[in-house]
PDB file of N, CA and C in Angstrom:
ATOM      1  N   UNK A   1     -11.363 -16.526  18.243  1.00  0.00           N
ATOM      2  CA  UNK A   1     -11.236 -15.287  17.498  1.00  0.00           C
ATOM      3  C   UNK A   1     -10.824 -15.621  16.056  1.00  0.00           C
ATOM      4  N   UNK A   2     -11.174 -15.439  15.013  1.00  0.00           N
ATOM      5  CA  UNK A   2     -11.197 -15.849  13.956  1.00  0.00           C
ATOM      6  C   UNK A   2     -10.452 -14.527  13.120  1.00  0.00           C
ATOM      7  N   UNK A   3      -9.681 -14.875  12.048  1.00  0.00           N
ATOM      8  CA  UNK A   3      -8.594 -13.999  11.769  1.00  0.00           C
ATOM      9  C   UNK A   3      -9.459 -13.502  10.326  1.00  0.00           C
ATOM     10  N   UNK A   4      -8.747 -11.817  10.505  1.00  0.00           N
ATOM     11  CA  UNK A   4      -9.716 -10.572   9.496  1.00  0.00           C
ATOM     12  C   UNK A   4      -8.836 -11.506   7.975  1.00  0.00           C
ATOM     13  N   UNK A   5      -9.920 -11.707   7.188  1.00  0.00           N
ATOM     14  CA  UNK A   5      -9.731 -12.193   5.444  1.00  0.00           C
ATOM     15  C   UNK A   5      -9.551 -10.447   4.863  1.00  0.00           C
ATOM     16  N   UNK A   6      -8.269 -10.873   3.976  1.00  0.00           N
ATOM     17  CA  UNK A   6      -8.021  -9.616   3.164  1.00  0.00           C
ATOM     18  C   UNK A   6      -8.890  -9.434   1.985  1.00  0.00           C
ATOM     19  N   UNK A   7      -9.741  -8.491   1.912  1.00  0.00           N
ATOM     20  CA  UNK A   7     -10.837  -8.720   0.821  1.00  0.00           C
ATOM     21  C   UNK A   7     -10.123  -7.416  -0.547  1.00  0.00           C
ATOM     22  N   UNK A   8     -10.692  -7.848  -1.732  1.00  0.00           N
ATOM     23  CA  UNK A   8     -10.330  -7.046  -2.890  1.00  0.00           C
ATOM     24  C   UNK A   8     -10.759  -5.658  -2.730  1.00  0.00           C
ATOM     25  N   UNK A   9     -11.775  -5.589  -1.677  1.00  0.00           N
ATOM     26  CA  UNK A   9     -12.242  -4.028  -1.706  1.00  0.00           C
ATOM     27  C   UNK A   9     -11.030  -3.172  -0.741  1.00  0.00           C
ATOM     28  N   UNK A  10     -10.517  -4.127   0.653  1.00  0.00           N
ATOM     29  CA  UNK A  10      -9.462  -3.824   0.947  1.00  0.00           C
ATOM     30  C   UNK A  10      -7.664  -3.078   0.483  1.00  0.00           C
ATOM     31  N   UNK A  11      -8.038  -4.415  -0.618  1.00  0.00           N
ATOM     32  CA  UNK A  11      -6.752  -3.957  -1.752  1.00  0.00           C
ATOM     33  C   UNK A  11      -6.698  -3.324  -2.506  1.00  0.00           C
ATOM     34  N   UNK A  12      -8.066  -2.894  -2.944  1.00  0.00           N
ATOM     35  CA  UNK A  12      -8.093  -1.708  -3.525  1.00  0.00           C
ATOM     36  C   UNK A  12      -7.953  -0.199  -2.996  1.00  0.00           C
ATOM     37  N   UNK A  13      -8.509  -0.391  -1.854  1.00  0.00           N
ATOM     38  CA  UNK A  13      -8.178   1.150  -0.784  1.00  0.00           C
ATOM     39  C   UNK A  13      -6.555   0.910  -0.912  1.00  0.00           C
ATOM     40  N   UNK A  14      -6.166   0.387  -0.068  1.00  0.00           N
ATOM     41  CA  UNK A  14      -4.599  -0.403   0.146  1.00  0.00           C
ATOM     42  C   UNK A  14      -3.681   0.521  -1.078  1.00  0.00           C
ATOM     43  N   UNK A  15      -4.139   0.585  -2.316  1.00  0.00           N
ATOM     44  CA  UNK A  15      -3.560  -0.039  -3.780  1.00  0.00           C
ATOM     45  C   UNK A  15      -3.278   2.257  -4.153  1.00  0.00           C
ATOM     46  N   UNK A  16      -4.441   2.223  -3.735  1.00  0.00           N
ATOM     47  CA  UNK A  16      -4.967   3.353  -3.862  1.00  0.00           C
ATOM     48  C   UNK A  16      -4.138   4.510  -2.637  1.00  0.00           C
ATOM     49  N   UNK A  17      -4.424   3.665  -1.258  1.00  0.00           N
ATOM     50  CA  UNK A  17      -3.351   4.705  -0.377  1.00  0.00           C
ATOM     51  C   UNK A  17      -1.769   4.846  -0.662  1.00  0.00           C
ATOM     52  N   UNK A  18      -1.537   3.642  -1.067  1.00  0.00           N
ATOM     53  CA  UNK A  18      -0.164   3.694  -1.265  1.00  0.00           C
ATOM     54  C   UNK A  18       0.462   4.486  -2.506  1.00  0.00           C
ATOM     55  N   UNK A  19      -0.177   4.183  -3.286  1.00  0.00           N
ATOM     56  CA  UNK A  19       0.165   4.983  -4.777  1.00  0.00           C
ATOM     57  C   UNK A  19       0.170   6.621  -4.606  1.00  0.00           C
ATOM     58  N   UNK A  20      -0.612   7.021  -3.603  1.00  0.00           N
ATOM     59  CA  UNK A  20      -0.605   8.735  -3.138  1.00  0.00           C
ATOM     60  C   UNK A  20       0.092   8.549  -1.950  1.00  0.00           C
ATOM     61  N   UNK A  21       0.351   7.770  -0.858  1.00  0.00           N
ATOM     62  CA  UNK A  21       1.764   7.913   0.024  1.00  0.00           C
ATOM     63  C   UNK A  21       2.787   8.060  -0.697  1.00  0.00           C
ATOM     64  N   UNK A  22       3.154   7.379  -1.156  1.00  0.00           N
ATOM     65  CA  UNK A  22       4.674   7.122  -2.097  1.00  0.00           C
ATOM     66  C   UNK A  22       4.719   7.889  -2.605  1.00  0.00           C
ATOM     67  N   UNK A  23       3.938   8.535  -3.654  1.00  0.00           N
ATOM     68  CA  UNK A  23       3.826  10.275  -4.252  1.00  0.00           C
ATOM     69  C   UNK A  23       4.577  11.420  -3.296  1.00  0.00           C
ATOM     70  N   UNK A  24       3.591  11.311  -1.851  1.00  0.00           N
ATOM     71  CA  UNK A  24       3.745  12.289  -0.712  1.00  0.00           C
ATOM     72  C   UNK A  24       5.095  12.271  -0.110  1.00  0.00           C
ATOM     73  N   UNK A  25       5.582  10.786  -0.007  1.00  0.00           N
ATOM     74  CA  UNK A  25       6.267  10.959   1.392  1.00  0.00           C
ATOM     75  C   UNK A  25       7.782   9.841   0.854  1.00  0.00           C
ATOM     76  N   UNK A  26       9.102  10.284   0.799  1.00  0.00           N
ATOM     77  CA  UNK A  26       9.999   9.365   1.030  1.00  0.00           C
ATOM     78  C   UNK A  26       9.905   8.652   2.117  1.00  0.00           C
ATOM     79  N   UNK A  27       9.289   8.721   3.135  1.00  0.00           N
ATOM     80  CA  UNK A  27       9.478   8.033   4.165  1.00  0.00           C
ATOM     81  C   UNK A  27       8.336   6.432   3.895  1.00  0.00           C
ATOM     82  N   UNK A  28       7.350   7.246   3.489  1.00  0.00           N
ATOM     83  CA  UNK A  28       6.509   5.806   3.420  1.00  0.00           C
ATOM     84  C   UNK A  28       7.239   4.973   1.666  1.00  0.00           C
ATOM     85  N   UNK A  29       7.339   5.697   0.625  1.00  0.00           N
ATOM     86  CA  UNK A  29       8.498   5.337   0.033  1.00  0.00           C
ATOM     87  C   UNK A  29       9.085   3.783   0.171  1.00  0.00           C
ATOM     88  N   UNK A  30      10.192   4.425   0.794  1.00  0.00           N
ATOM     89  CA  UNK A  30      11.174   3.395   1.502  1.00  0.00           C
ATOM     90  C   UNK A  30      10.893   2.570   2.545  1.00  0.00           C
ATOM     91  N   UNK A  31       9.604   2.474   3.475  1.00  0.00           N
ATOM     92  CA  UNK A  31       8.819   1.714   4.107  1.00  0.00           C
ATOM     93  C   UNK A  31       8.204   0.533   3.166  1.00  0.00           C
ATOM     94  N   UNK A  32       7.583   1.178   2.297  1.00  0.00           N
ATOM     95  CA  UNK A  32       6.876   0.420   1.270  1.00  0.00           C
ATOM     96  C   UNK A  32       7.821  -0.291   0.276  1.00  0.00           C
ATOM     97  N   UNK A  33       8.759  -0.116   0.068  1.00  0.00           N
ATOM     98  CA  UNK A  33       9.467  -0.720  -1.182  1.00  0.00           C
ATOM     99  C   UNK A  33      10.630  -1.040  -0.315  1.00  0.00           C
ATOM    100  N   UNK A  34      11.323  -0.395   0.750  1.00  0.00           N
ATOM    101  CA  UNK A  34      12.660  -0.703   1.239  1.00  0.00           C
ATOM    102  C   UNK A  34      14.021  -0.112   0.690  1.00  0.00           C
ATOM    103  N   UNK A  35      13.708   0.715  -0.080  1.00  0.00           N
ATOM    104  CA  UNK A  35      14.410   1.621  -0.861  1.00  0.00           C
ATOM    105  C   UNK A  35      14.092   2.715  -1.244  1.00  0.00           C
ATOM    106  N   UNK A  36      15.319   3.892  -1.407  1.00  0.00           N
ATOM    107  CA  UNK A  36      14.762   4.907  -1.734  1.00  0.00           C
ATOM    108  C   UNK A  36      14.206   5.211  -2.872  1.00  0.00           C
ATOM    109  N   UNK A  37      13.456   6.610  -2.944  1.00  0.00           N
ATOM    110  CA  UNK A  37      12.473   6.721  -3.653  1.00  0.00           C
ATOM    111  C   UNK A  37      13.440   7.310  -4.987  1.00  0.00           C
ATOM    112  N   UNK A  38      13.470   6.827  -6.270  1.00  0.00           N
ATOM    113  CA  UNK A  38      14.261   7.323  -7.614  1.00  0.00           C
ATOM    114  C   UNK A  38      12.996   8.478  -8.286  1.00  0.00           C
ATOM    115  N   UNK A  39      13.512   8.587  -9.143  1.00  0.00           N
ATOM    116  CA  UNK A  39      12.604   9.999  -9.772  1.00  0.00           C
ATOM    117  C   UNK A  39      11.775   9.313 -10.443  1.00  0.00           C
ATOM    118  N   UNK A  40      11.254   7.885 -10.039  1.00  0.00           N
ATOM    119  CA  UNK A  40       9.961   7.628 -11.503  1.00  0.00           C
ATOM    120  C   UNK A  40       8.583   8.393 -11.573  1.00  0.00           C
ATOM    121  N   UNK A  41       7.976   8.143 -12.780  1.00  0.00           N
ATOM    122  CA  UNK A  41       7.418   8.599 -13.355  1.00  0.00           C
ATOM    123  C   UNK A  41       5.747   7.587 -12.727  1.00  0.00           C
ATOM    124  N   UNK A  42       4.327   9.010 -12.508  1.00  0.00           N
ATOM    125  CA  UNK A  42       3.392   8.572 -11.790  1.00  0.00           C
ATOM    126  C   UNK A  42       3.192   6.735 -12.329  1.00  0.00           C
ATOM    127  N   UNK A  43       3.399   6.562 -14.008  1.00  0.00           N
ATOM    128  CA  UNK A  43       3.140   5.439 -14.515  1.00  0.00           C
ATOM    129  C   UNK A  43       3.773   3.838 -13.677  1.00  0.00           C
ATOM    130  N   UNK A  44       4.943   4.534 -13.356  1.00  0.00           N
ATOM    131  CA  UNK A  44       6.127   3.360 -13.300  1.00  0.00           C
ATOM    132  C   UNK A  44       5.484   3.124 -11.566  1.00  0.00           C
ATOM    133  N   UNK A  45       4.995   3.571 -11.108  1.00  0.00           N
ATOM    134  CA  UNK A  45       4.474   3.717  -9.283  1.00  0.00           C
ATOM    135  C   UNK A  45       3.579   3.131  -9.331  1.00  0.00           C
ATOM    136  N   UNK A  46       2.286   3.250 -10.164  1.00  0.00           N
ATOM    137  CA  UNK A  46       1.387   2.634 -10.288  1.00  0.00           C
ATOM    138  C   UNK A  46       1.596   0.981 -10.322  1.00  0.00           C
ATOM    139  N   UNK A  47       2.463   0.722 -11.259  1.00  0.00           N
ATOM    140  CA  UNK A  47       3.331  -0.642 -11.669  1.00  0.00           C
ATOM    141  C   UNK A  47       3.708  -1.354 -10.610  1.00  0.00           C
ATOM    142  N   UNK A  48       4.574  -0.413 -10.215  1.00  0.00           N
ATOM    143  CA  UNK A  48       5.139  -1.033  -8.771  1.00  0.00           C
ATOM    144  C   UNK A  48       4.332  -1.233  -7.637  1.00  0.00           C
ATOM    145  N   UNK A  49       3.732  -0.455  -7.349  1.00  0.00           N
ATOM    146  CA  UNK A  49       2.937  -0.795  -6.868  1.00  0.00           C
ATOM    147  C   UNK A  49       1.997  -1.894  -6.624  1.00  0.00           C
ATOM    148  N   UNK A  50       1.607  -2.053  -7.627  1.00  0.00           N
ATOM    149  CA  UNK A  50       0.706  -3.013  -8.020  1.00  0.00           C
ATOM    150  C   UNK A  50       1.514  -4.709  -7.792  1.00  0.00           C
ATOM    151  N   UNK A  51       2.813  -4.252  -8.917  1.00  0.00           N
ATOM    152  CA  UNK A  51       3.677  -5.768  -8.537  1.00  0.00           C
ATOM    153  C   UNK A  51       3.764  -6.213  -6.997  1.00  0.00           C
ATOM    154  N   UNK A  52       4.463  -5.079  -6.422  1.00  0.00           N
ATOM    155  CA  UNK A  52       4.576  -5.321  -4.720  1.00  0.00           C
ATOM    156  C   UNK A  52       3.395  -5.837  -4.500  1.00  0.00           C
ATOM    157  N   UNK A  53       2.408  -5.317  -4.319  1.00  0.00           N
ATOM    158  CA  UNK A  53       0.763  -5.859  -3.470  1.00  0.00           C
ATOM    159  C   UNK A  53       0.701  -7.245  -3.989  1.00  0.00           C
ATOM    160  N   UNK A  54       0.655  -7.155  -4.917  1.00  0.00           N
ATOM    161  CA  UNK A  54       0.378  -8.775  -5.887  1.00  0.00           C
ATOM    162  C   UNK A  54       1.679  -9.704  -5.087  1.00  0.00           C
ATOM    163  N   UNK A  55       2.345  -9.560  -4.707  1.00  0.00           N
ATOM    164  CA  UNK A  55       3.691 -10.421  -4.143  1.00  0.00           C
ATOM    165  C   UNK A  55       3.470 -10.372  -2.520  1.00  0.00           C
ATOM    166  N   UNK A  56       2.877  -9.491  -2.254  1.00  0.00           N
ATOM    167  CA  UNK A  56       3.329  -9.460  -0.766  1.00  0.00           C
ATOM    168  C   UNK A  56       1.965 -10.620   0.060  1.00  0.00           C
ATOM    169  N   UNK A  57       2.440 -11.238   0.960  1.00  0.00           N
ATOM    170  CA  UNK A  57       2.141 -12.338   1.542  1.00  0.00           C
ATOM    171  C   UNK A  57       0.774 -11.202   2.376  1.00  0.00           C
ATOM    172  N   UNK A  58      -0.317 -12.125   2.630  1.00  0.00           N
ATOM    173  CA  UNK A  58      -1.510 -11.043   3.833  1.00  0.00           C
ATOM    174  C   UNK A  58      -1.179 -10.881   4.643  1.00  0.00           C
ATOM    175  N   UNK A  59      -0.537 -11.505   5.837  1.00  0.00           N
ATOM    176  CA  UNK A  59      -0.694 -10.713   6.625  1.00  0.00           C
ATOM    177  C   UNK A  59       0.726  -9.182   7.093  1.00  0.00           C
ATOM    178  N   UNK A  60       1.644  -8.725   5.634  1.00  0.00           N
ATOM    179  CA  UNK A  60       2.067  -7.870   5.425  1.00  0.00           C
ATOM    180  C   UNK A  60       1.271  -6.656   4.335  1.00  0.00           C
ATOM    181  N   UNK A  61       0.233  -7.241   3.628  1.00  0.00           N
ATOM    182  CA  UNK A  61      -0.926  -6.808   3.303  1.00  0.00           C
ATOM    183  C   UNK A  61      -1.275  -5.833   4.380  1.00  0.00           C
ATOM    184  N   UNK A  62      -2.119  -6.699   5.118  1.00  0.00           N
ATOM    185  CA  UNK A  62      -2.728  -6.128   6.678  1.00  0.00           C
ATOM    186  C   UNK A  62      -1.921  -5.583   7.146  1.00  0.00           C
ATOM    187  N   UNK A  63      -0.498  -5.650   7.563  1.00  0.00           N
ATOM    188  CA  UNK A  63       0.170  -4.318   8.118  1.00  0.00           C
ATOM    189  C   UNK A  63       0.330  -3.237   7.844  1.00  0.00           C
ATOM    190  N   UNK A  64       0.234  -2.750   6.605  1.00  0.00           N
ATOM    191  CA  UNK A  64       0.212  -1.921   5.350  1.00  0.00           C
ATOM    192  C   UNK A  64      -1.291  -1.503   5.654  1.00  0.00           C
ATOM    193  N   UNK A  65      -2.334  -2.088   5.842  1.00  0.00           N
ATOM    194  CA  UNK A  65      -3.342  -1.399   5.638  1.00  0.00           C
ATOM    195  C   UNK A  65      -3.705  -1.013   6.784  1.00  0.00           C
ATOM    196  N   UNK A  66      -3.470  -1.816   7.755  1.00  0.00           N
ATOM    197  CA  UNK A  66      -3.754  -1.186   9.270  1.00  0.00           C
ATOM    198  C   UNK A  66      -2.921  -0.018   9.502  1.00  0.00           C
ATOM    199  N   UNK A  67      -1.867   0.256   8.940  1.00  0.00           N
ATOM    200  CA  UNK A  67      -0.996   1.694   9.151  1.00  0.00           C
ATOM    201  C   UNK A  67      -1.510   3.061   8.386  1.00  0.00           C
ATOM    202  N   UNK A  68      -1.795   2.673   7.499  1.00  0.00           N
ATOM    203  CA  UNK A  68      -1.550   3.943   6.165  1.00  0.00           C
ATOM    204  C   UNK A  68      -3.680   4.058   5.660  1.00  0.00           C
ATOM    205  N   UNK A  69      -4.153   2.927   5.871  1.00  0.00           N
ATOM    206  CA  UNK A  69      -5.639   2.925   5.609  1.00  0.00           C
ATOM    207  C   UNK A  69      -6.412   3.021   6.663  1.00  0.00           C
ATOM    208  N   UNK A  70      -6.390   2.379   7.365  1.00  0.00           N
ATOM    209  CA  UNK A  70      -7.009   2.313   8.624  1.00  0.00           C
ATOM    210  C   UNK A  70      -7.026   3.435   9.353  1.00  0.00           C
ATOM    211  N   UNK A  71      -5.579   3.620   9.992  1.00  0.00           N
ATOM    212  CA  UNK A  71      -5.536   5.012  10.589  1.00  0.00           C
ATOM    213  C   UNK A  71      -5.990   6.275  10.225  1.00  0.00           C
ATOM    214  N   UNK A  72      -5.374   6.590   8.968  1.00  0.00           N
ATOM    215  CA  UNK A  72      -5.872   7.520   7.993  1.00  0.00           C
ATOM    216  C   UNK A  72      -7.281   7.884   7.801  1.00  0.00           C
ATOM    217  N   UNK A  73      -8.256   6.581   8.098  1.00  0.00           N
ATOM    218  CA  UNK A  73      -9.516   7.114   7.702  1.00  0.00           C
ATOM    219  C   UNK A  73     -10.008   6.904   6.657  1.00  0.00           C
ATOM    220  N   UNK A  74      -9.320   6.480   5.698  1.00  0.00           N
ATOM    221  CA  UNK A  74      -9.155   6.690   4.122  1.00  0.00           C
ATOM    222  C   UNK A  74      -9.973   4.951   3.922  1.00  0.00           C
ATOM    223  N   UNK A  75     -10.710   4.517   5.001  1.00  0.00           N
ATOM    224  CA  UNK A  75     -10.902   3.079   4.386  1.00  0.00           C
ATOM    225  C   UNK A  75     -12.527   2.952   3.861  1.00  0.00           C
ATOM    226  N   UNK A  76     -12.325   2.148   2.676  1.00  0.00           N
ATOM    227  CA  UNK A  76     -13.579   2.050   1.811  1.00  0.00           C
ATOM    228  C   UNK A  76     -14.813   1.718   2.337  1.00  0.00           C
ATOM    229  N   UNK A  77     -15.843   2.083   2.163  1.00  0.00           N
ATOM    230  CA  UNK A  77     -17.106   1.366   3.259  1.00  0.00           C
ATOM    231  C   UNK A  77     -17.628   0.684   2.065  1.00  0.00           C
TER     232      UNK A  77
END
């Protein structure tokens, strides 16, 4: 069984769900970052966002996307 490669089209759905979870929901929020959610501004989310993904190791990538993309429906064809 050969293990799923995280592809850029992936990280871009990924990049994209998360930036409107985190908007939506303290809960995914603080899932996603590990802290609560402060009053920033859509700019500063985007940022963060972006830093986190860029740092986070694949196969916490893939957990992230199998939860919030996958399920959701929301994944890129």
């Amino acid at each position: 069984m050969c293990k799923l490669k995280f592809t850029d089209k992936m990280l871009i759905s990924l990049k994209c769900t998360m930036i409107q979870e985190c908007m939506n929901s303290d809960y995914v929020y603080f899932d996603f970052f590990g802290e609560n959610r402060p009053d920033d501004d859509q700019e500063d989310l985007y940022a963060k966002v972006e830093e986190t993904l860029e740092q986070m190791p694949e196969d916490e990538l893939m957990k992230f996307y199998k939860e919030y993309v996958n399920s959701s429906g929301k994944e890129m064809n």
